[in-house]
C-alpha atoms as a PDB file:
ATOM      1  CA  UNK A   1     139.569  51.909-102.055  1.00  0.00           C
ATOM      2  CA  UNK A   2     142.248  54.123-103.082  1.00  0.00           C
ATOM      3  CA  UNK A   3     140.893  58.003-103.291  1.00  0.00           C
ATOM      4  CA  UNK A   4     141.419  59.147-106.955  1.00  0.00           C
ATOM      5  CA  UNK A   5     140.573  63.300-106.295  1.00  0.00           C
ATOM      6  CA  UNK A   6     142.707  65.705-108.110  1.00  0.00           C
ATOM      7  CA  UNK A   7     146.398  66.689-106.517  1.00  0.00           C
ATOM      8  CA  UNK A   8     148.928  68.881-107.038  1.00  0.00           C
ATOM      9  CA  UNK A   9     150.161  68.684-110.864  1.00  0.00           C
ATOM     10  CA  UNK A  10     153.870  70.176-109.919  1.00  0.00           C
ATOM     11  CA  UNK A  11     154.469  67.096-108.564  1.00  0.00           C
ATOM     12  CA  UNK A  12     155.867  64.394-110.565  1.00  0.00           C
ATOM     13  CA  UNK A  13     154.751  61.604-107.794  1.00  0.00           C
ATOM     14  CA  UNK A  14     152.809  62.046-104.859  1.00  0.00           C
ATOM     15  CA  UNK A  15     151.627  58.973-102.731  1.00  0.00           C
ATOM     16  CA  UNK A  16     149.762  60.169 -99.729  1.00  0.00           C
ATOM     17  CA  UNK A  17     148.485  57.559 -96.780  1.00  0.00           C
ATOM     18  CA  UNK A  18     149.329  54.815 -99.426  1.00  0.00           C
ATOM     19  CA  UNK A  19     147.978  51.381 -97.877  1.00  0.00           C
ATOM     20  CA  UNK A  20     147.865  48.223 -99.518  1.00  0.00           C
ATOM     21  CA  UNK A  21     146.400  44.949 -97.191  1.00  0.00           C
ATOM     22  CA  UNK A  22     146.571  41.428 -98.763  1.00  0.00           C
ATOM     23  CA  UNK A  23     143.960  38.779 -97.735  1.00  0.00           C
ATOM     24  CA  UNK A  24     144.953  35.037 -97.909  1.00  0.00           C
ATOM     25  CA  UNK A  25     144.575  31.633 -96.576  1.00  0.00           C
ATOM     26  CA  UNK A  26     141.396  29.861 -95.735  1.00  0.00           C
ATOM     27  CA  UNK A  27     140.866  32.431 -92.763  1.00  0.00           C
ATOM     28  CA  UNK A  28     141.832  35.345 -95.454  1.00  0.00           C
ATOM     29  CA  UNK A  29     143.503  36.716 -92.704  1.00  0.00           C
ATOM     30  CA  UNK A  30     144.962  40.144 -93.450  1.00  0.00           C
ATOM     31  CA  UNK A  31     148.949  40.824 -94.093  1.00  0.00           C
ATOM     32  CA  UNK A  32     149.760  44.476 -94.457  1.00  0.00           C
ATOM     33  CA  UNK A  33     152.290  44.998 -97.447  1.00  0.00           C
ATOM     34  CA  UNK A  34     152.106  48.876 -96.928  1.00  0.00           C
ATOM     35  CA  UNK A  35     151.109  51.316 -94.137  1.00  0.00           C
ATOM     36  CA  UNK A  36     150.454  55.103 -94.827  1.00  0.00           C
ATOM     37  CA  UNK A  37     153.260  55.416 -97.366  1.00  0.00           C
ATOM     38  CA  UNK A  38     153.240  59.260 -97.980  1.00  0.00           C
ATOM     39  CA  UNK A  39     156.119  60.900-100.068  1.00  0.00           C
ATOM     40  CA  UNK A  40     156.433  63.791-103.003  1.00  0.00           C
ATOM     41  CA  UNK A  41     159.111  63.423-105.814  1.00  0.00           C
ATOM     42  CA  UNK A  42     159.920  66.072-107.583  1.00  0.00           C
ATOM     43  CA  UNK A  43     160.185  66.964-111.442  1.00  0.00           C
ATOM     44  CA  UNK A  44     163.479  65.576-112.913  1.00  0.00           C
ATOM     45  CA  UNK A  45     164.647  63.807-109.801  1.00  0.00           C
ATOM     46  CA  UNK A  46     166.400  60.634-109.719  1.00  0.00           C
ATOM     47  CA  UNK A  47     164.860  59.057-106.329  1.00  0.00           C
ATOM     48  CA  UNK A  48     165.729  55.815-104.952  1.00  0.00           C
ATOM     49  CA  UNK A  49     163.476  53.587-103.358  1.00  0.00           C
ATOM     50  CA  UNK A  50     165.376  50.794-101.277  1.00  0.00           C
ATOM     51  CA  UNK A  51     164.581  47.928 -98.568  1.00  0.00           C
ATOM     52  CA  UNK A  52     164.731  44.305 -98.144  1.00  0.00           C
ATOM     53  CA  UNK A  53     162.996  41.569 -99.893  1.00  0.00           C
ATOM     54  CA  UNK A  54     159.100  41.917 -98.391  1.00  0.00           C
ATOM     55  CA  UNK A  55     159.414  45.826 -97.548  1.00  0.00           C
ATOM     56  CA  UNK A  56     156.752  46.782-100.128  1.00  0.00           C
ATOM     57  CA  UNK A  57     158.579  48.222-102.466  1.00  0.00           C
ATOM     58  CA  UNK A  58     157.217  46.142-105.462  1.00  0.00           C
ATOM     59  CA  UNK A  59     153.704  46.618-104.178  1.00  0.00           C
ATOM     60  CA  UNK A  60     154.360  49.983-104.258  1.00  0.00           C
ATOM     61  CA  UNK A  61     155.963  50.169-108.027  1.00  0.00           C
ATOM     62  CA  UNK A  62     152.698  48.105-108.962  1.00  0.00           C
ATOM     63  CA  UNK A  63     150.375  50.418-107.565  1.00  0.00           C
ATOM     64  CA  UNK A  64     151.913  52.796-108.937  1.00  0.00           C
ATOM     65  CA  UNK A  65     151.580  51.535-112.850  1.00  0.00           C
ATOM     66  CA  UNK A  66     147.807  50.921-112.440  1.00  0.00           C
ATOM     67  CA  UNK A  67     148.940  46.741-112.108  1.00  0.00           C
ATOM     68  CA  UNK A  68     147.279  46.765-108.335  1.00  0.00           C
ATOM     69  CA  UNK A  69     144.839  48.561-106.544  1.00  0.00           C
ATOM     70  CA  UNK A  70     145.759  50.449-103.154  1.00  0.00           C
ATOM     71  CA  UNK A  71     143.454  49.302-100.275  1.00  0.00           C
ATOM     72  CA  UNK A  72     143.552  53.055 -98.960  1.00  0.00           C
ATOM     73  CA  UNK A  73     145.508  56.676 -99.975  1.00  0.00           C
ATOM     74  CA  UNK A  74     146.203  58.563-103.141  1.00  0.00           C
ATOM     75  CA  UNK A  75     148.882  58.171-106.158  1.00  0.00           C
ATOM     76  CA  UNK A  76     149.178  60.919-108.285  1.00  0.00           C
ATOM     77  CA  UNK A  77     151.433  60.944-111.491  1.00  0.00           C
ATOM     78  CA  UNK A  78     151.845  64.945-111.861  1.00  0.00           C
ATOM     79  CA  UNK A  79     148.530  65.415-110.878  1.00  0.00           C
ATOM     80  CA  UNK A  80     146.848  62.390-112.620  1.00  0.00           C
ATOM     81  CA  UNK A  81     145.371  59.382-110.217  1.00  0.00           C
ATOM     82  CA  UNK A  82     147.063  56.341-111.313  1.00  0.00           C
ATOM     83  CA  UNK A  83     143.833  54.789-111.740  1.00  0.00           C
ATOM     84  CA  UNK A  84     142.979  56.812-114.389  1.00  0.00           C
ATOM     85  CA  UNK A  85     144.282  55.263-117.846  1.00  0.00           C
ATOM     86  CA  UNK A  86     145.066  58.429-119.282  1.00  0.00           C
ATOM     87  CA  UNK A  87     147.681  58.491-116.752  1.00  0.00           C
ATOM     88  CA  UNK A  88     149.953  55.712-118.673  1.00  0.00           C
ATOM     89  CA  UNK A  89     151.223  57.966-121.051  1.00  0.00           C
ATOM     90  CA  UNK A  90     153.035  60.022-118.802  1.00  0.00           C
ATOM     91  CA  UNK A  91     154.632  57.009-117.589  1.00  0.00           C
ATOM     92  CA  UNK A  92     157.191  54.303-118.676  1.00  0.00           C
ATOM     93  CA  UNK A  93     157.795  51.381-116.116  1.00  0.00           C
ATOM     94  CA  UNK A  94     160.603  48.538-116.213  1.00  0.00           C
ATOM     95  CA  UNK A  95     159.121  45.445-113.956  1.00  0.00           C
ATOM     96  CA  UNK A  96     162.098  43.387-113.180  1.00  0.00           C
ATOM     97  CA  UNK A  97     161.127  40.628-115.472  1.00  0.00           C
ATOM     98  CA  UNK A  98     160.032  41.819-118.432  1.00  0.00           C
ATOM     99  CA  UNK A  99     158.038  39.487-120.794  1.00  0.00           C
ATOM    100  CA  UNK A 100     157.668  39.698-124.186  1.00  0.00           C
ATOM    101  CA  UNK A 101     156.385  37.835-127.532  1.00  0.00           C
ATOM    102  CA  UNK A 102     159.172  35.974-127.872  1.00  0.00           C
ATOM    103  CA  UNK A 103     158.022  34.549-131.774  1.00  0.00           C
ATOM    104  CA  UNK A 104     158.338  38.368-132.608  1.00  0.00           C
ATOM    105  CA  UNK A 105     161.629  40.721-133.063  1.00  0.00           C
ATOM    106  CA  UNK A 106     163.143  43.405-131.127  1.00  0.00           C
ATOM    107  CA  UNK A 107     161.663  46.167-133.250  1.00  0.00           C
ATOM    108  CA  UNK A 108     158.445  44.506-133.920  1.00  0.00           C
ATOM    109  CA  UNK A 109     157.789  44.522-130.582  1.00  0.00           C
ATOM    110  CA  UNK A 110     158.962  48.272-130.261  1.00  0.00           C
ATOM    111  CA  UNK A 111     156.651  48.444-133.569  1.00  0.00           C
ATOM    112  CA  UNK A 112     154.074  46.593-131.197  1.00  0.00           C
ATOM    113  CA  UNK A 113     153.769  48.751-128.162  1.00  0.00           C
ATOM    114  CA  UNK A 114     154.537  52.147-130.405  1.00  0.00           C
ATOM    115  CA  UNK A 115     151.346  51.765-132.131  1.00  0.00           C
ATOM    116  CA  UNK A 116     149.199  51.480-128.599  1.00  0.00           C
ATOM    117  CA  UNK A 117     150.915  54.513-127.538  1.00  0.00           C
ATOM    118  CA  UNK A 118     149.947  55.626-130.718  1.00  0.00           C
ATOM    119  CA  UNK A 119     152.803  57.149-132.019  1.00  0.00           C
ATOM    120  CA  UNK A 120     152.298  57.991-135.412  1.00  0.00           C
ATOM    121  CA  UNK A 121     154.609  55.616-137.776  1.00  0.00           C
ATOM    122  CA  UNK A 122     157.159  58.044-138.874  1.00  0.00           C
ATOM    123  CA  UNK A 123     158.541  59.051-135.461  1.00  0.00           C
ATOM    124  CA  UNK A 124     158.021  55.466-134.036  1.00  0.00           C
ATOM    125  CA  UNK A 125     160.333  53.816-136.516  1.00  0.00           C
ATOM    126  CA  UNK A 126     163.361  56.952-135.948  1.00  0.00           C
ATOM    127  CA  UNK A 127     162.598  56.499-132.152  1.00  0.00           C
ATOM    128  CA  UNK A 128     163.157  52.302-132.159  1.00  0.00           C
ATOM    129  CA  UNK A 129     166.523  53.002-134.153  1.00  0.00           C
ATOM    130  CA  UNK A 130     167.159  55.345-131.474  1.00  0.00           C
ATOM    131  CA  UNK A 131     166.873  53.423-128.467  1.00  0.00           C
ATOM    132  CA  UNK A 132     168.206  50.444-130.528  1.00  0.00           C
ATOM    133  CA  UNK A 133     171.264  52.457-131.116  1.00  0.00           C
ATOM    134  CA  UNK A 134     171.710  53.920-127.465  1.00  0.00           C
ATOM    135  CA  UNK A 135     171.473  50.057-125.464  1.00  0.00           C
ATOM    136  CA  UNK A 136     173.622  49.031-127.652  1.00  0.00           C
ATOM    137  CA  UNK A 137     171.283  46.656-129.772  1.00  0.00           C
ATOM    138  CA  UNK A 138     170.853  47.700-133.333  1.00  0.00           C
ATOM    139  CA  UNK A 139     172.591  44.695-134.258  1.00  0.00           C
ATOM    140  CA  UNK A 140     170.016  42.426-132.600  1.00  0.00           C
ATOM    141  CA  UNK A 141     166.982  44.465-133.787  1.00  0.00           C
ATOM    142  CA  UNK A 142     165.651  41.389-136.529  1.00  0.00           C
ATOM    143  CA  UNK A 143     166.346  38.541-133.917  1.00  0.00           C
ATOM    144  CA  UNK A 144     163.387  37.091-132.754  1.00  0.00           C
ATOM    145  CA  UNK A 145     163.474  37.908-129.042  1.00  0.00           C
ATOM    146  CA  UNK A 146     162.956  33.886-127.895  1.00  0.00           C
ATOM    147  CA  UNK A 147     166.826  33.791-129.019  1.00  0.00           C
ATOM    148  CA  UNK A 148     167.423  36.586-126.151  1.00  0.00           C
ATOM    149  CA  UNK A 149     169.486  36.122-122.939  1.00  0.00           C
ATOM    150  CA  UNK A 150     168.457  38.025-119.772  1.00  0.00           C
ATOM    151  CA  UNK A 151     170.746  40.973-119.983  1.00  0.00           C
ATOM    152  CA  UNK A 152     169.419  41.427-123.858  1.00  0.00           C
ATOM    153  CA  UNK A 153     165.544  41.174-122.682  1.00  0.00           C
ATOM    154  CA  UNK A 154     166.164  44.025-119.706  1.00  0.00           C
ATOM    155  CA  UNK A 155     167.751  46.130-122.529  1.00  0.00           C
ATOM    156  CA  UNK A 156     164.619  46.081-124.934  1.00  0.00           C
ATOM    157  CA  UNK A 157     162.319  46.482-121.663  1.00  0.00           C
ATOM    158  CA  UNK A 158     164.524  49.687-121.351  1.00  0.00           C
ATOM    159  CA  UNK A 159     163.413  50.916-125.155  1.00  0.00           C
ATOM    160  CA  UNK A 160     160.028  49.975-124.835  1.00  0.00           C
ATOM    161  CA  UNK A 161     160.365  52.236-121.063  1.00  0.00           C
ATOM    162  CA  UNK A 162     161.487  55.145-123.004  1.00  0.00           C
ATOM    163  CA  UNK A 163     159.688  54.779-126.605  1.00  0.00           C
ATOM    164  CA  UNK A 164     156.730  57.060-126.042  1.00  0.00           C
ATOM    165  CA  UNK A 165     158.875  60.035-124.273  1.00  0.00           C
ATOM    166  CA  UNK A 166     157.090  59.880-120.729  1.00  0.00           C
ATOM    167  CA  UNK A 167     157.554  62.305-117.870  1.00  0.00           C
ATOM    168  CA  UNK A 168     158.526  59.831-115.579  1.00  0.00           C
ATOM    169  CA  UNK A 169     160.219  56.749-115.561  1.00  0.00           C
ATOM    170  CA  UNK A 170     159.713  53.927-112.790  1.00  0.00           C
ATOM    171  CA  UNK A 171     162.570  51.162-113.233  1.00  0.00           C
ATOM    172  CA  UNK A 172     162.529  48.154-110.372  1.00  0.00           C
ATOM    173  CA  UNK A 173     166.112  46.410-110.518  1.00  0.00           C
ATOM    174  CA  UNK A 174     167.169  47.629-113.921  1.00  0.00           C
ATOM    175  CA  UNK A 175     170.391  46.203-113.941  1.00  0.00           C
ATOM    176  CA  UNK A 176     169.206  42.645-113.397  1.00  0.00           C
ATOM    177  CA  UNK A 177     170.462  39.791-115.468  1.00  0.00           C
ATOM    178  CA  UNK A 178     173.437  42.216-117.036  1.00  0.00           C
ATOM    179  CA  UNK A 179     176.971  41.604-117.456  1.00  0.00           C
ATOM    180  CA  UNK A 180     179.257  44.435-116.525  1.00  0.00           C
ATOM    181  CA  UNK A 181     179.540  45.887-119.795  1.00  0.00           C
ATOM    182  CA  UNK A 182     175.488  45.799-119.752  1.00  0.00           C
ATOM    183  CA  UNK A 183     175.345  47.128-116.266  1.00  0.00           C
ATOM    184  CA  UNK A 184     177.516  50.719-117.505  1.00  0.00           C
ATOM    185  CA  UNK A 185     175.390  50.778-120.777  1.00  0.00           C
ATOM    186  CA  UNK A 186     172.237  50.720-118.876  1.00  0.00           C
ATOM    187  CA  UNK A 187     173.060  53.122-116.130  1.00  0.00           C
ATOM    188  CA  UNK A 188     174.662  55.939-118.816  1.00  0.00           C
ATOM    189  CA  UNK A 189     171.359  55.892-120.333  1.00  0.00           C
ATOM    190  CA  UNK A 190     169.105  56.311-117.003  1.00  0.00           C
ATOM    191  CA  UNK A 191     171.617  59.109-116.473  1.00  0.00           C
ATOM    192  CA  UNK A 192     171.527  60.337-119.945  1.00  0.00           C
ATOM    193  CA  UNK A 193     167.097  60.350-119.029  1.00  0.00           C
ATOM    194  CA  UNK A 194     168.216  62.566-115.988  1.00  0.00           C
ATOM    195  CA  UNK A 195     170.441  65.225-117.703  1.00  0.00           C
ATOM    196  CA  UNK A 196     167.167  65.281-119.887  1.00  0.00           C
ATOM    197  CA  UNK A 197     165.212  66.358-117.121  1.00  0.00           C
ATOM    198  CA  UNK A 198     163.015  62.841-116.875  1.00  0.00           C
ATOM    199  CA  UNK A 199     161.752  61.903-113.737  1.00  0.00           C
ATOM    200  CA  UNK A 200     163.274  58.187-112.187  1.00  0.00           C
ATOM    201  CA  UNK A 201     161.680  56.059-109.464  1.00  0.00           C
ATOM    202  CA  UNK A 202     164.467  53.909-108.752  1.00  0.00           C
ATOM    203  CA  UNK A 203     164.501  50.295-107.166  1.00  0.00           C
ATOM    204  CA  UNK A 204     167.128  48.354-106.657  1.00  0.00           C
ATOM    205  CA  UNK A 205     169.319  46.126-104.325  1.00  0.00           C
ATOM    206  CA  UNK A 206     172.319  47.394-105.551  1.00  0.00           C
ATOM    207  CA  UNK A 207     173.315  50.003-103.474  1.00  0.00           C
ATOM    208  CA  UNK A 208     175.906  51.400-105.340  1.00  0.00           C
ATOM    209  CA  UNK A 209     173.985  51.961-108.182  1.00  0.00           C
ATOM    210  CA  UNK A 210     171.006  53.500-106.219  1.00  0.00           C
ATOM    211  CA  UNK A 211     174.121  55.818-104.739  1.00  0.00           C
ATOM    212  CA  UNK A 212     175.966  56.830-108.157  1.00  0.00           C
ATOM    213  CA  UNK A 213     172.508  57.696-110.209  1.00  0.00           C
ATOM    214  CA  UNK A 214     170.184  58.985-107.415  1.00  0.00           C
ATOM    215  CA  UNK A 215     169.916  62.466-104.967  1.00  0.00           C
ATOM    216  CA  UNK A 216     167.254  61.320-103.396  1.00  0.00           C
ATOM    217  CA  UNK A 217     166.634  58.088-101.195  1.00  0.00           C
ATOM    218  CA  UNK A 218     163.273  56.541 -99.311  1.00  0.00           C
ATOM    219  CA  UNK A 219     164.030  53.437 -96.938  1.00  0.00           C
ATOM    220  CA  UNK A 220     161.292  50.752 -96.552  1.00  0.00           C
ATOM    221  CA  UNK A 221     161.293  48.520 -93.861  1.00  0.00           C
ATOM    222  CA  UNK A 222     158.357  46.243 -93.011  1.00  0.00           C
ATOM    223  CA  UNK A 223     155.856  48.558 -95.145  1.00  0.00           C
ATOM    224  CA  UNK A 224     156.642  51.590 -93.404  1.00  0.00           C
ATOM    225  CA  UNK A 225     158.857  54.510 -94.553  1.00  0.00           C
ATOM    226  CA  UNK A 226     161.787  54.793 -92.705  1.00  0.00           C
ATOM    227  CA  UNK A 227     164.192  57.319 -93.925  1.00  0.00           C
ATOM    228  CA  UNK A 228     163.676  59.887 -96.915  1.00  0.00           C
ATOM    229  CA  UNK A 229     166.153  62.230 -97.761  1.00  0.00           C
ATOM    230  CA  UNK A 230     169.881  62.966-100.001  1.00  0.00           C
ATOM    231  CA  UNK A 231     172.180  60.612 -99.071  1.00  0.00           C
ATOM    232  CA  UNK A 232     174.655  62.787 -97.063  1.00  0.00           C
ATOM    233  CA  UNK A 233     170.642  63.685 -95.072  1.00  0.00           C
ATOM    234  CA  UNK A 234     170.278  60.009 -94.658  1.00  0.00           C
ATOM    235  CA  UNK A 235     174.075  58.426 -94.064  1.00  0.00           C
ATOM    236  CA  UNK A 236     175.392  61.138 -91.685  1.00  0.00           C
ATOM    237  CA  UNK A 237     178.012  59.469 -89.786  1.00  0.00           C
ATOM    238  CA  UNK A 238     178.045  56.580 -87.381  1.00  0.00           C
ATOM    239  CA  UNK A 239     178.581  57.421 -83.805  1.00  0.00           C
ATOM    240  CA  UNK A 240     179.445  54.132 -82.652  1.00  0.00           C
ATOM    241  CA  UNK A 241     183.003  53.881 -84.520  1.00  0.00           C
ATOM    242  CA  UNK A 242     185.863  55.662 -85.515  1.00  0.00           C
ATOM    243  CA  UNK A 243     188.755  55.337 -87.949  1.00  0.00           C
ATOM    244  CA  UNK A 244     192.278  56.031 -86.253  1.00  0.00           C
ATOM    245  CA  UNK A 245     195.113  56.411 -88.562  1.00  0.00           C
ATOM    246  CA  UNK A 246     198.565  55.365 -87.077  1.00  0.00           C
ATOM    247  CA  UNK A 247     202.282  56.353 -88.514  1.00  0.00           C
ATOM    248  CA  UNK A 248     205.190  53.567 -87.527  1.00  0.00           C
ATOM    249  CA  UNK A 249     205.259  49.760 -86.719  1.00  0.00           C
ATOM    250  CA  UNK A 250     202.022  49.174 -85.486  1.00  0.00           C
ATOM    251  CA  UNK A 251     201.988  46.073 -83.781  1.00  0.00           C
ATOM    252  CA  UNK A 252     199.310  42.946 -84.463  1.00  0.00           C
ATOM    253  CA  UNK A 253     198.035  43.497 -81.057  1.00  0.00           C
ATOM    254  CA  UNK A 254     197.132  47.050 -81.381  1.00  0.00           C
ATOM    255  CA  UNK A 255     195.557  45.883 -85.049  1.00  0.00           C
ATOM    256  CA  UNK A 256     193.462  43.134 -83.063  1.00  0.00           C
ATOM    257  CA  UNK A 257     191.761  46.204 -81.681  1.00  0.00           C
ATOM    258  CA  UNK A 258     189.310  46.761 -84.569  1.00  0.00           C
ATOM    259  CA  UNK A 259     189.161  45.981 -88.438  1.00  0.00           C
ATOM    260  CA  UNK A 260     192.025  47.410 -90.427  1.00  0.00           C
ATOM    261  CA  UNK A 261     190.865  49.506 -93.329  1.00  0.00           C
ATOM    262  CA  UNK A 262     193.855  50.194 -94.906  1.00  0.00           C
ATOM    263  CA  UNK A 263     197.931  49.913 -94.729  1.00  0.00           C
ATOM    264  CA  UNK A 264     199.984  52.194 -97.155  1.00  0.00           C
ATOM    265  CA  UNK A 265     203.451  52.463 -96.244  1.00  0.00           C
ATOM    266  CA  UNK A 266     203.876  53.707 -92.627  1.00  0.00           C
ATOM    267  CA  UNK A 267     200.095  54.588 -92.124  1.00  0.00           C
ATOM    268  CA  UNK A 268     197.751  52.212 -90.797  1.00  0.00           C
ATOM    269  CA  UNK A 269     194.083  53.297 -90.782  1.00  0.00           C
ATOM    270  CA  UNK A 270     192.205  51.183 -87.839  1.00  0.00           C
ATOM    271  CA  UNK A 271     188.199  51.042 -87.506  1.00  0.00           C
ATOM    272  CA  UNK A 272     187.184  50.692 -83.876  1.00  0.00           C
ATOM    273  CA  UNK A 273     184.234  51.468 -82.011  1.00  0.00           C
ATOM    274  CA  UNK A 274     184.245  54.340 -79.178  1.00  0.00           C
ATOM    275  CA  UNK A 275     184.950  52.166 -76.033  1.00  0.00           C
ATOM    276  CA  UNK A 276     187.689  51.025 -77.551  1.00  0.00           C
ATOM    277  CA  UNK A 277     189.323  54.562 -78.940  1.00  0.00           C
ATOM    278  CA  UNK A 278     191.057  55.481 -75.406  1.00  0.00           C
ATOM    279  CA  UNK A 279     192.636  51.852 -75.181  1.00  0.00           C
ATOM    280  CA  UNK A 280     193.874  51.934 -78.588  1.00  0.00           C
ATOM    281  CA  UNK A 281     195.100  55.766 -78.394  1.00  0.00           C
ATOM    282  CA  UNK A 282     196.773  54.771 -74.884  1.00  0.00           C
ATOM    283  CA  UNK A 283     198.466  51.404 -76.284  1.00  0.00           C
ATOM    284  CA  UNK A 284     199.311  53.797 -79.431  1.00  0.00           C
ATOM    285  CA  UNK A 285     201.261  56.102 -77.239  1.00  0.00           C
ATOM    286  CA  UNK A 286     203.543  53.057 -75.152  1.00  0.00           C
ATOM    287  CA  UNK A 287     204.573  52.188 -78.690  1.00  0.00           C
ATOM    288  CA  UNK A 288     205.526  55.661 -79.529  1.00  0.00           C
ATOM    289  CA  UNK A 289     203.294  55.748 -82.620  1.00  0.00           C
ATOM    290  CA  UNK A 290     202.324  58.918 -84.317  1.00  0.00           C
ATOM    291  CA  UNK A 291     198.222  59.013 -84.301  1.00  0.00           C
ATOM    292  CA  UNK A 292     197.937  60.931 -87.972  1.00  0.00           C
ATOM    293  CA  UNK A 293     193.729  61.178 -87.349  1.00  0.00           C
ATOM    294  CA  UNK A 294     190.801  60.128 -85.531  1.00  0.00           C
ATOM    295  CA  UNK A 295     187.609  60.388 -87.790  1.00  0.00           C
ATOM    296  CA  UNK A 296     184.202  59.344 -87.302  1.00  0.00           C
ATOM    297  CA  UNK A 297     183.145  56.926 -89.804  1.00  0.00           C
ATOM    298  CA  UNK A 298     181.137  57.635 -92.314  1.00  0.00           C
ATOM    299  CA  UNK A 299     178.012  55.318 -92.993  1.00  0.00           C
ATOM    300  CA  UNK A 300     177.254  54.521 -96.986  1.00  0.00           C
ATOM    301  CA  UNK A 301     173.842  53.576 -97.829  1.00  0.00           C
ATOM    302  CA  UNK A 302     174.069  49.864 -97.516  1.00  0.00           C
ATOM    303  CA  UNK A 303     175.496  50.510 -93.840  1.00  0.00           C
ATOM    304  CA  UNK A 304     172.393  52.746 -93.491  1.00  0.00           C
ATOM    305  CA  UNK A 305     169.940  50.205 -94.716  1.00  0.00           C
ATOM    306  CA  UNK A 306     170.986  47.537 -92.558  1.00  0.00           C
ATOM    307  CA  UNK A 307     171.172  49.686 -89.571  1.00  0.00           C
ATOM    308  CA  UNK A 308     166.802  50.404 -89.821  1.00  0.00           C
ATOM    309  CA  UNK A 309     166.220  46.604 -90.729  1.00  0.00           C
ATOM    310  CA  UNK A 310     168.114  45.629 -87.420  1.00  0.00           C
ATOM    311  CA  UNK A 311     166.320  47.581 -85.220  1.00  0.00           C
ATOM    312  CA  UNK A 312     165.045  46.332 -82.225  1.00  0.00           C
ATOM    313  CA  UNK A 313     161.186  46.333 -83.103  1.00  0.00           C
ATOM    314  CA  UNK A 314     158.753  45.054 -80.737  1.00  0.00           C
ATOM    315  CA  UNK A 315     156.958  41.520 -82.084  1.00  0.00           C
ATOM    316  CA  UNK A 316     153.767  42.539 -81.778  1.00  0.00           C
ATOM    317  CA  UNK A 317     151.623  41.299 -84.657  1.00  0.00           C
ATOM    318  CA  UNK A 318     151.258  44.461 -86.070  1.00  0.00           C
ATOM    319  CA  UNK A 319     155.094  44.744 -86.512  1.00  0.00           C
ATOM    320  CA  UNK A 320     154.650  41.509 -87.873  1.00  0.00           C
ATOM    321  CA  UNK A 321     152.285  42.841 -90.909  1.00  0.00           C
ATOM    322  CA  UNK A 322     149.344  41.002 -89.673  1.00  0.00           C
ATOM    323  CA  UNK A 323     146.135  41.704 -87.794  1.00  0.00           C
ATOM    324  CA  UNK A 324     144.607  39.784 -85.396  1.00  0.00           C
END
């Protein structure tokens, strides 16, 4: 039973101990989904959440908007349990697929879920137009949302996320189903909600995304938390390869060495891990090549991310999510 006590209200988020256990089969044997998930986001921070398919993060997000119940641990939405109802209007959530009466329009379903936020009728019609206005969807506003493609649906779920104002916004893969075009409308207005000083739990599988709207990153793997941080906290560099930048006629053999990066002119920029540096440098010098640099790589997110879901674990059952 997840504790519901009163927390800190400077905190936009706060899980503490978070554990959510799922029971099924005809043994109802246990699979754990989350394990002590503790972390604090702060007021008007865009955090990331991240991790492969199964690492909890939905479970999480659902938790989170009062949809599940964690089996142990705390949630707090600035000080308010999530299991509290009141608790809903500080928050607007995006679920990845987003369902809605599709017999009824775009703003009479904005109309819809305006009047159980109750928002009195004035401001709730300038507020549709709004949001209307910002996706990119006035146009569409009297089409009956059945008529809707994907990419259209995930940009009203985004108005009805933002129609009552909330503190904090959770969004799990906002950008899915969207066209380019869709994909830069959609992320201008998150950003626009951060320059606003809104609060964004961010989920996504696209990296770059999580990396061009986000400070702040949490890495789930298997349930567990492992990595929270900025990005340059998290990323660092990787000490297993370096990126050697050659001036002349650098021969295919010496490029067989490692993965070229990039070739502009006379430079060539080779990517080669350590034990192969000094063979590289040495074979570099018989060919009378200028070595411009020798940089350790930096790791991006996605490079980060894989690295924690290829660790060597040890396959117990526990890593395994289930009990015995």
């Amino acid at each position: 039973m997840m504790s519901s006590h009163s927390n800190n209200s400077s905190v936009a988020i706060d899980l503490k101990e978070l554990s959510k256990t799922y029971r099924s089969g005809f043994w109802m044997r246990p699979f754990v989904a989350l394990k002590s998930l503790s972390l604090q986001v702060e007021p008007g921070e865009a955090f990331g959440f991240v991790g492969p398919n199964g690492a909890g993060k939905t479970t999480t997000i659902k938790i989170l908007a009062g949809l599940q119940e964690a089996t142990s641990g705390s949630a707090h939405i600035f000080g308010q349990s999530v299991t509290d109802p009141s608790s809903r209007f500080q928050l607007g959530f995006l679920p990845e697929r987003p369902y809605f009466y599709t017999h009824l329009t775009a703003r009479e379903v904005l109309n819809f879920y305006g009047s159980l936020y109750e928002i009195p009728q004035n401001k709730r019609s300038s507020k549709i137009e709004e949001l209307l206005n910002r996706t990119d969807m006035l146009r569409f506003g009297d089409i009956k949302l059945g008529q809707y493609s994907k990419g259209m649906l995930q940009r009203i779920g985004l108005c009805q996320t933002l129609l009552h104002e909330p503190k904090v916004i959770v969004l799990d893969e906002p950008m899915s189903g969207l066209d380019p075009i869709g994909r830069a409308l959609v992320r201008d207005v998150i950003l626009e909600e951060k320059q606003k000083g809104t609060t964004i739990f961010f989920s996504s599988h696209v990296l770059s995304d999580v990396e061009s709207i986000c400070s702040r990153v949490a890495v789930l793997v298997g349930g567990e938390l492992r990595g929270v941080g900025t990005l340059s906290e998290l990323m660092g560099t990787d000490d297993r390869q370096v990126d050697i930048t050659l001036k002349g006629d650098v021969s295919e053999q010496i490029k067989a060495l490692g993965t070229v990066v990039y070739e502009r002119g006379e430079l060539v920029c080779i990517r080669c891990v350590k034990e192969i540096r000094s063979e590289l440098v040495l074979r570099s010098s018989k060919e009378q090549l200028d070595i411009v640099e020798i940089t350790p790589v930096r790791m991006n997110l996605e490079a980060f991310l894989v690295d924690e879901i290829q660790k060597e674990l040890p396959l117990d059952e526990r890593k395994m999510g289930v009990l015995a």
